[in-house]
Protein backbone atom coordinates (compact mmCIF):
# COMPACT_ATOMS: atom_id res chain seq x y z
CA UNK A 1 0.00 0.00 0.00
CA UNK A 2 3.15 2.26 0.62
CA UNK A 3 4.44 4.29 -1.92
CA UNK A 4 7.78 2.64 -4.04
CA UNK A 5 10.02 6.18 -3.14
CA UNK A 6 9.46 5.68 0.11
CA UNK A 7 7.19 9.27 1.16
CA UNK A 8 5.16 9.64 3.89
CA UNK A 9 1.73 9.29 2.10
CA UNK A 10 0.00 5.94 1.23
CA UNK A 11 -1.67 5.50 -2.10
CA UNK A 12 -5.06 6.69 -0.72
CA UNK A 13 -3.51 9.80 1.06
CA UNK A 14 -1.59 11.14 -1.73
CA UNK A 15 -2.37 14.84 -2.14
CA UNK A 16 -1.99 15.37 -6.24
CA UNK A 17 -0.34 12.70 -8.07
CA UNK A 18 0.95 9.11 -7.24
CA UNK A 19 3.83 7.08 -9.01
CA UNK A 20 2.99 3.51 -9.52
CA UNK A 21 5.95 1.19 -9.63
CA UNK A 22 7.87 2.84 -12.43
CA UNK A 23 5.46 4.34 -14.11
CA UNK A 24 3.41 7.55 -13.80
CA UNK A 25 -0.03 6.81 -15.00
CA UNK A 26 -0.77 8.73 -18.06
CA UNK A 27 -3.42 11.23 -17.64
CA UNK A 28 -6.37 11.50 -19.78
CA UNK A 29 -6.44 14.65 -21.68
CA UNK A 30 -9.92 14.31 -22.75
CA UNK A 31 -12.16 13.73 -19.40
CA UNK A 32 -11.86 14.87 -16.23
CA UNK A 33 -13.65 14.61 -13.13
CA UNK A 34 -14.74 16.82 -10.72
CA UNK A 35 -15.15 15.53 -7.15
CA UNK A 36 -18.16 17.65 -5.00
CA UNK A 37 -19.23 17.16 -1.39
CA UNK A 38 -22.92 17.22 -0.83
CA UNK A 39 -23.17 19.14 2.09
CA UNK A 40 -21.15 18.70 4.99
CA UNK A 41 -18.01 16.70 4.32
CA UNK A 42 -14.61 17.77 5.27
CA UNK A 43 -12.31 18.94 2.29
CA UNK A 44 -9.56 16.32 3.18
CA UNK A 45 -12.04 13.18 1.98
CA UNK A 46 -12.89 14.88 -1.15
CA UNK A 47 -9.33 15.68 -1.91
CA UNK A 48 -8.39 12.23 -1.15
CA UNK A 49 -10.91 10.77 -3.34
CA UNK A 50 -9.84 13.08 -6.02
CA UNK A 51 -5.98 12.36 -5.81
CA UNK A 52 -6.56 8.95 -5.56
CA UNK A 53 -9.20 8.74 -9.25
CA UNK A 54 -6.23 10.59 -10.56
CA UNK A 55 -3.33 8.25 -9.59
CA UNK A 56 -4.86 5.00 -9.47
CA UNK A 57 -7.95 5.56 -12.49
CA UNK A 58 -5.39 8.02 -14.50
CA UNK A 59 -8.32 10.74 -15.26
CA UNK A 60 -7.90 14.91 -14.81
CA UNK A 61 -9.30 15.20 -11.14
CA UNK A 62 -9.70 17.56 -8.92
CA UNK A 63 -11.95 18.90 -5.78
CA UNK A 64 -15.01 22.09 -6.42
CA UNK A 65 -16.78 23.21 -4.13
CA UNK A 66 -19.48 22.08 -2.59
CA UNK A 67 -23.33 21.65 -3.34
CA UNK A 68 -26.06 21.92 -1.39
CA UNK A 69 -27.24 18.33 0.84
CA UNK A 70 -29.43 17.07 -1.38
CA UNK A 71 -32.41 17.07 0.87
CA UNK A 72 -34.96 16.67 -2.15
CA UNK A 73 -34.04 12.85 -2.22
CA UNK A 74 -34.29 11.63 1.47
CA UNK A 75 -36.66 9.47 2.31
CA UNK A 76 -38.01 9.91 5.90
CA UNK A 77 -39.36 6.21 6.01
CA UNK A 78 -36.01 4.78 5.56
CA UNK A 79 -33.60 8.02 7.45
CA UNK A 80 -31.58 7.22 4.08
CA UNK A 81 -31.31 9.15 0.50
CA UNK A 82 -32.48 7.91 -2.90
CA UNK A 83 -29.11 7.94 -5.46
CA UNK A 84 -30.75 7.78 -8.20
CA UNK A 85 -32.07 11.68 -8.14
CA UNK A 86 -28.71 12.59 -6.53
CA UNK A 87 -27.40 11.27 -9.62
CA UNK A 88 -29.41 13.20 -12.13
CA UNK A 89 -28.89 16.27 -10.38
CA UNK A 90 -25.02 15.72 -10.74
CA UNK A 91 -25.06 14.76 -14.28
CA UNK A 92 -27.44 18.04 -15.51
CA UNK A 93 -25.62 21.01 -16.69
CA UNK A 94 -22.44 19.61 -17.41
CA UNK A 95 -19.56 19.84 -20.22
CA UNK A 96 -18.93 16.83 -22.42
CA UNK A 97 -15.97 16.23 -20.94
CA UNK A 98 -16.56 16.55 -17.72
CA UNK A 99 -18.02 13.59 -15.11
CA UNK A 100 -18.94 14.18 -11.52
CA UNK A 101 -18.42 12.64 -8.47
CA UNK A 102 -20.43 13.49 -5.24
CA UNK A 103 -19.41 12.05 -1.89
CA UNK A 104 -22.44 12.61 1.01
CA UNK A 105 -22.13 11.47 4.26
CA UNK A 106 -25.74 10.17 5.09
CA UNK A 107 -26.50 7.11 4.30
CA UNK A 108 -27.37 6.46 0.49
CA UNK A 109 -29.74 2.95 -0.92
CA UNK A 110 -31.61 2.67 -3.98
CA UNK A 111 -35.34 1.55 -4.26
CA UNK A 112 -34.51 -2.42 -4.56
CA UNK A 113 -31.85 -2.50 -2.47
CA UNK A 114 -31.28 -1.70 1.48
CA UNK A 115 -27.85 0.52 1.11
CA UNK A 116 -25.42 0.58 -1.31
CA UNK A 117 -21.70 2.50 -0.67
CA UNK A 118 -22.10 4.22 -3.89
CA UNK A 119 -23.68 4.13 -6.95
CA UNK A 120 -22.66 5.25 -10.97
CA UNK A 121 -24.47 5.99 -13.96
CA UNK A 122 -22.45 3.11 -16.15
CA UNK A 123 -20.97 4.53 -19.14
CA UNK A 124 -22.88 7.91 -17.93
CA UNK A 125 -21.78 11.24 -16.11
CA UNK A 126 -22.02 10.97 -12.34
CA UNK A 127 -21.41 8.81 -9.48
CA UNK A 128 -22.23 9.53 -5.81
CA UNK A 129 -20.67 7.43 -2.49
CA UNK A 130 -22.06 7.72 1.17
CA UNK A 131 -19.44 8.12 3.78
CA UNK A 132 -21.85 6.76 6.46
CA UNK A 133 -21.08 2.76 6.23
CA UNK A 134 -16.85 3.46 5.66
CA UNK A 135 -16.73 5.08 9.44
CA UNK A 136 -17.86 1.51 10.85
CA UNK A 137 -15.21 -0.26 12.56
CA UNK A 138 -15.52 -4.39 13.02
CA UNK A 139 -16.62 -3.50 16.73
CA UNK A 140 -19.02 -1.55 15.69
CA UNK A 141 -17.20 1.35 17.09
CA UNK A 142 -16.19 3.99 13.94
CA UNK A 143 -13.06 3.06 12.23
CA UNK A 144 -9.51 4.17 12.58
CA UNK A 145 -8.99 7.11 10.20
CA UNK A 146 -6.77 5.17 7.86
CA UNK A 147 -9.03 2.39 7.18
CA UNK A 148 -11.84 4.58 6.80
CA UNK A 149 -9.53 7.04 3.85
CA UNK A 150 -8.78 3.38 2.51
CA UNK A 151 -12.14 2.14 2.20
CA UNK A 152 -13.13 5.62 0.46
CA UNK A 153 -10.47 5.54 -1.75
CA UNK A 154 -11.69 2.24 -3.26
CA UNK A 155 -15.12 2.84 -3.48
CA UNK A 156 -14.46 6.52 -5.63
CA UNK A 157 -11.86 4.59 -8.25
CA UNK A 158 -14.75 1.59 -8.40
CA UNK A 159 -17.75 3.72 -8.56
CA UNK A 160 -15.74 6.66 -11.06
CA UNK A 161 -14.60 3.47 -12.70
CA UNK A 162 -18.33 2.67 -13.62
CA UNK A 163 -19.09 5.92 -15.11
CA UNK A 164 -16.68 5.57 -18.03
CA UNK A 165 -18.05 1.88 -18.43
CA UNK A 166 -16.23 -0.18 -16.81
CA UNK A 167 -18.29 -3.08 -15.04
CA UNK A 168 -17.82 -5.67 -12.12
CA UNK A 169 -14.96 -8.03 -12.10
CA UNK A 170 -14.69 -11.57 -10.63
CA UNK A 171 -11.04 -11.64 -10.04
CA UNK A 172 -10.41 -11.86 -6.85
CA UNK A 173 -8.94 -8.68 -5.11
CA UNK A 174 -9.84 -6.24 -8.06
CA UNK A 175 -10.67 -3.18 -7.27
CA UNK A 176 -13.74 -3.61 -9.35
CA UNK A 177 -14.94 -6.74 -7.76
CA UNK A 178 -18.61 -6.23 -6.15
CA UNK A 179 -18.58 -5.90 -2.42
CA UNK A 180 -21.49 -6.08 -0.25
CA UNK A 181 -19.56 -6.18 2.85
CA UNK A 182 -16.82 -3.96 4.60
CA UNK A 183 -14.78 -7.23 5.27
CA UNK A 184 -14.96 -7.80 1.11
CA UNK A 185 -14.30 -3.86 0.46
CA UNK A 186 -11.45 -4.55 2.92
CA UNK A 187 -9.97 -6.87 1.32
CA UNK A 188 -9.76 -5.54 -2.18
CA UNK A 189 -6.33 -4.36 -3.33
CA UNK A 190 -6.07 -0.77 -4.32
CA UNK A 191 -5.30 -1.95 -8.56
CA UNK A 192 -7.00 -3.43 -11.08
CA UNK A 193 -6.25 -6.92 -12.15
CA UNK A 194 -4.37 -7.10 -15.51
CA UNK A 195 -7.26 -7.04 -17.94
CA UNK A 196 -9.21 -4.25 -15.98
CA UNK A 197 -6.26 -2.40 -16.52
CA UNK A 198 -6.16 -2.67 -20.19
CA UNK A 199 -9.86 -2.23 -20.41
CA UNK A 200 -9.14 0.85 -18.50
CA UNK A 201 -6.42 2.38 -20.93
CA UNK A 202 -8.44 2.04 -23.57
CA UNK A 203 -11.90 4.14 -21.76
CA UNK A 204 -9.01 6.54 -20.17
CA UNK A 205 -8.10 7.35 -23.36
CA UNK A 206 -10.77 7.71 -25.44
């Protein structure tokens, strides 16, 4: 998880640009992605989740301010908020090249399901994640602050890795692999396995 040169920062705390082996992941000239907090989130997680879709994803990113809490899709009967109108909001207005991410920290679910970490418009514009689950420690106390930067790290590549079609992998330990549980989001590496890496190149670049 460390850094090859040795710095103080971890892949998921790096601040503007990370070096992967020997490589620097080329940057996309053509997209970029802007990374909004939806109300009250602390500018630290959305600059982490934007250095990290940068260095690890290898798309333009960077953090704008933020937007109002989107209050117009919670749903009292379940103290949660509906992603799918969070996600039209996010992708209205917005330049061709341009894709949004929008990190909340309430908890987010869809109609069919009970919660879900995030959620992307595949091959679309926007993607939103809910900080609310990532806090949760195994003893149900909240989690130490570099699991919790880890866990949103993961869940911004996957969920900004949806958005410029990517889909779910089966590989064990891909970042892209479907996790219900923390323990599975856990456990996922912080790369993509060898072909979601060349299926990324090619979206990256087009």
């Amino acid at each position: 998880m460390s850094n090859p040169d040795n710095s103080k920062y971890t892949v998921w705390q790096v601040p503007v640009e990370h070096r992967s082996g020997r490589e620097v992941k080329q940057l996309s000239k053509q997209r970029r992605v802007e990374v909004a907090a939806l109300g009250r989130v602390d500018q630290l997680t959305v600059s982490v989740a934007a250095a990290n879709i940068q260095a690890i994803l290898g798309l333009m990113a960077r953090a704008v301010p933020p937007w109002p809490d989107p209050d117009y899709a919670f749903l009292p009967g379940r103290d949660q908020y509906n992603a799918i109108p969070i996600l039209k909001d996010l992708s209205r207005d917005i330049e061709d090249d341009t894709l949004r991410l929008g990190i909340i920290s309430a908890d987010l679910c869809l109609p069919f399901l009970s919660f879900v970490y995030g959620e992307a418009q595949i091959n679309g514009k926007a993607a939103v994640l809910s900080l609310h689950r990532l806090r949760r420690g195994s003893d149900g106390k909240t989690a130490p602050s570099a699991l919790f930067l880890q866990r949103l790290a993961k869940v911004a590549v996957h969920e900004t890795a949806h958005v410029i079609g990517m889909t779910h992998c089966r590989k064990q330990g891909c970042i892209m692999c479907f996790s219900l549980e923390l323990e599975s989001l856990d456990a996922l590496s912080m790369a993509f396995c060898p072909e979601c890496d060349l299926n990324r190149r090619r979206r990256v670049r087009t």
